[in-house]
C-alpha atoms as a PDB file:
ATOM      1  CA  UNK A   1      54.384 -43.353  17.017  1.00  0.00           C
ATOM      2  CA  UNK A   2      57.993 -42.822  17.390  1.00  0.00           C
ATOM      3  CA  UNK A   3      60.544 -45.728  16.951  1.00  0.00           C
ATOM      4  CA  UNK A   4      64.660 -45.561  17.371  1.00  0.00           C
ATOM      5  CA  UNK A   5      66.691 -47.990  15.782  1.00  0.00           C
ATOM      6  CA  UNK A   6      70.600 -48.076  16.309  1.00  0.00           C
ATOM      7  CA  UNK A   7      73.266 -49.624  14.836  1.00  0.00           C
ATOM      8  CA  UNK A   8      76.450 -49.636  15.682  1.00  0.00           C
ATOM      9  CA  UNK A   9      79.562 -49.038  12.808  1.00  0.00           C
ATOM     10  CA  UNK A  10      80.475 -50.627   9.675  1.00  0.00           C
ATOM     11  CA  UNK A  11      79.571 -53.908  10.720  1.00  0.00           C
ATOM     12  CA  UNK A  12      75.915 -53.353  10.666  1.00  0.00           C
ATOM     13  CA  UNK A  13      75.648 -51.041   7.853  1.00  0.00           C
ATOM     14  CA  UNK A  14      73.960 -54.244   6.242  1.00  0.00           C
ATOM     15  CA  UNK A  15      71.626 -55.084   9.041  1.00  0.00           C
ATOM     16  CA  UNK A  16      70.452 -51.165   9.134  1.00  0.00           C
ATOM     17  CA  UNK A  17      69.748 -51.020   5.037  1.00  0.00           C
ATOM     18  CA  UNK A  18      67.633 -54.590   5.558  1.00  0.00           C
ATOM     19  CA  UNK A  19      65.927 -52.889   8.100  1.00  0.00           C
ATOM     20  CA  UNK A  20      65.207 -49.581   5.740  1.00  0.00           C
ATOM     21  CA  UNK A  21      64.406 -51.430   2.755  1.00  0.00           C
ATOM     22  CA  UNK A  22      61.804 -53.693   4.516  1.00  0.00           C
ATOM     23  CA  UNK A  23      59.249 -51.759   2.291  1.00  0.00           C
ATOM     24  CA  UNK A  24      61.052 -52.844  -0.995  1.00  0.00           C
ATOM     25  CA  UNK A  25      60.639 -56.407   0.187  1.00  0.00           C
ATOM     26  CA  UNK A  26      57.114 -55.742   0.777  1.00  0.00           C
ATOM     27  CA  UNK A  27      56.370 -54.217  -2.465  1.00  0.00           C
ATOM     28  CA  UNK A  28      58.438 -56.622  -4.432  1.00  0.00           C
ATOM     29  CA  UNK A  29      57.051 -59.587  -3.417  1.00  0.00           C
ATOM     30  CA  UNK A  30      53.735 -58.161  -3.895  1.00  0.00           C
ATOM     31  CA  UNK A  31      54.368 -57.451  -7.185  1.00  0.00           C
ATOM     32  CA  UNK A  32      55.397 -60.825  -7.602  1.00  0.00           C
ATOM     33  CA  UNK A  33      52.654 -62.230  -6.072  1.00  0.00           C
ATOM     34  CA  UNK A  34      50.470 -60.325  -8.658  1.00  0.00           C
ATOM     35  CA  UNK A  35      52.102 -61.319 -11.467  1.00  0.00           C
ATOM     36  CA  UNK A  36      51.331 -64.710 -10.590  1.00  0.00           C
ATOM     37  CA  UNK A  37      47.767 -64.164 -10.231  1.00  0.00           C
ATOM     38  CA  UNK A  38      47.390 -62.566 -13.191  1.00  0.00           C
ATOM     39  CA  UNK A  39      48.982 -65.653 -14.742  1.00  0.00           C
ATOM     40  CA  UNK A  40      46.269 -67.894 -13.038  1.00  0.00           C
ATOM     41  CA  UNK A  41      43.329 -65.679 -13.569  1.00  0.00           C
ATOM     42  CA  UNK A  42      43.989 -64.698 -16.964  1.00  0.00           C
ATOM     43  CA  UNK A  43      45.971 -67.175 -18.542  1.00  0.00           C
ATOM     44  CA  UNK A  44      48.278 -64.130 -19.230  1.00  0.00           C
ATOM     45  CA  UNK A  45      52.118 -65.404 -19.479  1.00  0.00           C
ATOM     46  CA  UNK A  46      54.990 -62.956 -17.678  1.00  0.00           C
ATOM     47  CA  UNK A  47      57.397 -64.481 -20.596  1.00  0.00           C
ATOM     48  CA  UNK A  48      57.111 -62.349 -23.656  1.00  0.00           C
ATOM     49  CA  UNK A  49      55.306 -63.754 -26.241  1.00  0.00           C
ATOM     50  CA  UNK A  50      55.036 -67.346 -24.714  1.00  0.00           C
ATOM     51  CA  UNK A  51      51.305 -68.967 -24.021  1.00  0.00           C
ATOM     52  CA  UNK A  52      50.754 -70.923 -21.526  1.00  0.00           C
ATOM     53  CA  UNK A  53      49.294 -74.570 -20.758  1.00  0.00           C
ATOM     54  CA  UNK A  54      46.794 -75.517 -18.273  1.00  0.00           C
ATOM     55  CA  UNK A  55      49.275 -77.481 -16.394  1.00  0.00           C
ATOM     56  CA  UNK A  56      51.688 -74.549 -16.047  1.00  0.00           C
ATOM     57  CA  UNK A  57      48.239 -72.538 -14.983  1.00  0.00           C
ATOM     58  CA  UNK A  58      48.446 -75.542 -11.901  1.00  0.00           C
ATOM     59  CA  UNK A  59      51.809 -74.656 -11.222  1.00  0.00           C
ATOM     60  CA  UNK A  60      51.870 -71.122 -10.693  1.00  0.00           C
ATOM     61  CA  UNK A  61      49.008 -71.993  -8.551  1.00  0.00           C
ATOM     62  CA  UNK A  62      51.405 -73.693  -6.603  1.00  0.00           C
ATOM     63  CA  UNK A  63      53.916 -71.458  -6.116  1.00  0.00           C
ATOM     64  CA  UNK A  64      51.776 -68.512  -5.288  1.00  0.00           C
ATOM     65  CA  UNK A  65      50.393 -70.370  -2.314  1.00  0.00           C
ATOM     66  CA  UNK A  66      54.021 -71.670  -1.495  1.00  0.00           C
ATOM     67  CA  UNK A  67      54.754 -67.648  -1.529  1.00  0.00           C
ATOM     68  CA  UNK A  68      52.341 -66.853   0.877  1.00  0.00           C
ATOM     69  CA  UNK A  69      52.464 -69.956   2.959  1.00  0.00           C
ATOM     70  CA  UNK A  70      56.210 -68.179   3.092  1.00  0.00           C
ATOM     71  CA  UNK A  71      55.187 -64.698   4.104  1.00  0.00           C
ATOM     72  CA  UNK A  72      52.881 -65.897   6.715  1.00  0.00           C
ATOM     73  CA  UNK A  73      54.865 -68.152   8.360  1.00  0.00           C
ATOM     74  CA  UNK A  74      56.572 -65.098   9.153  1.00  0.00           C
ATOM     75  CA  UNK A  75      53.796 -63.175   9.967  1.00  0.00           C
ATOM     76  CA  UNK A  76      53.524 -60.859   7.331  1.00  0.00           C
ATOM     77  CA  UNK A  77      50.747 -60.209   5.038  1.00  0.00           C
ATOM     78  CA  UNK A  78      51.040 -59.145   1.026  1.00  0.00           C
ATOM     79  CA  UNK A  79      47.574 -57.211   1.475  1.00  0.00           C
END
């Protein structure tokens, strides 16, 4: 598959590096996304030397559903 995207001077020079660093995104919030299930599954904290309660445990819960409640309202998919 071939795909063209143009964009058209200075002005869009933003909109054309979104559009190349759509992977970055991708992988980022991937990353993040692991992080925070490590957190739940493990009980492993992503703050240096910090442990962490059960009721933070319920929080990251949380927030990694909030993520990808996030990404899929926008039809994306971590996986």
């Amino acid at each position: 598959m071939k795909v063209t995207l143009e964009f058209n001077g200075e002005e869009e020079q933003g909109d054309l590096k979104t559009a190349l660093d759509g992977y970055k995104w991708k992988n980022a919030m991937w990353d993040l996304d692991q992080e925070l299930r490590k957190t739940i599954k493990y009980g492993e904290s992503f703050l240096p030397d910090k442990n962490i309660s059960e009721q933070e445990i319920l929080i990251v819960e949380g927030i990694r559903k909030y993520l990808r409640e996030i990404v899929s309202n926008y039809n994306l998919n971590l996986d």
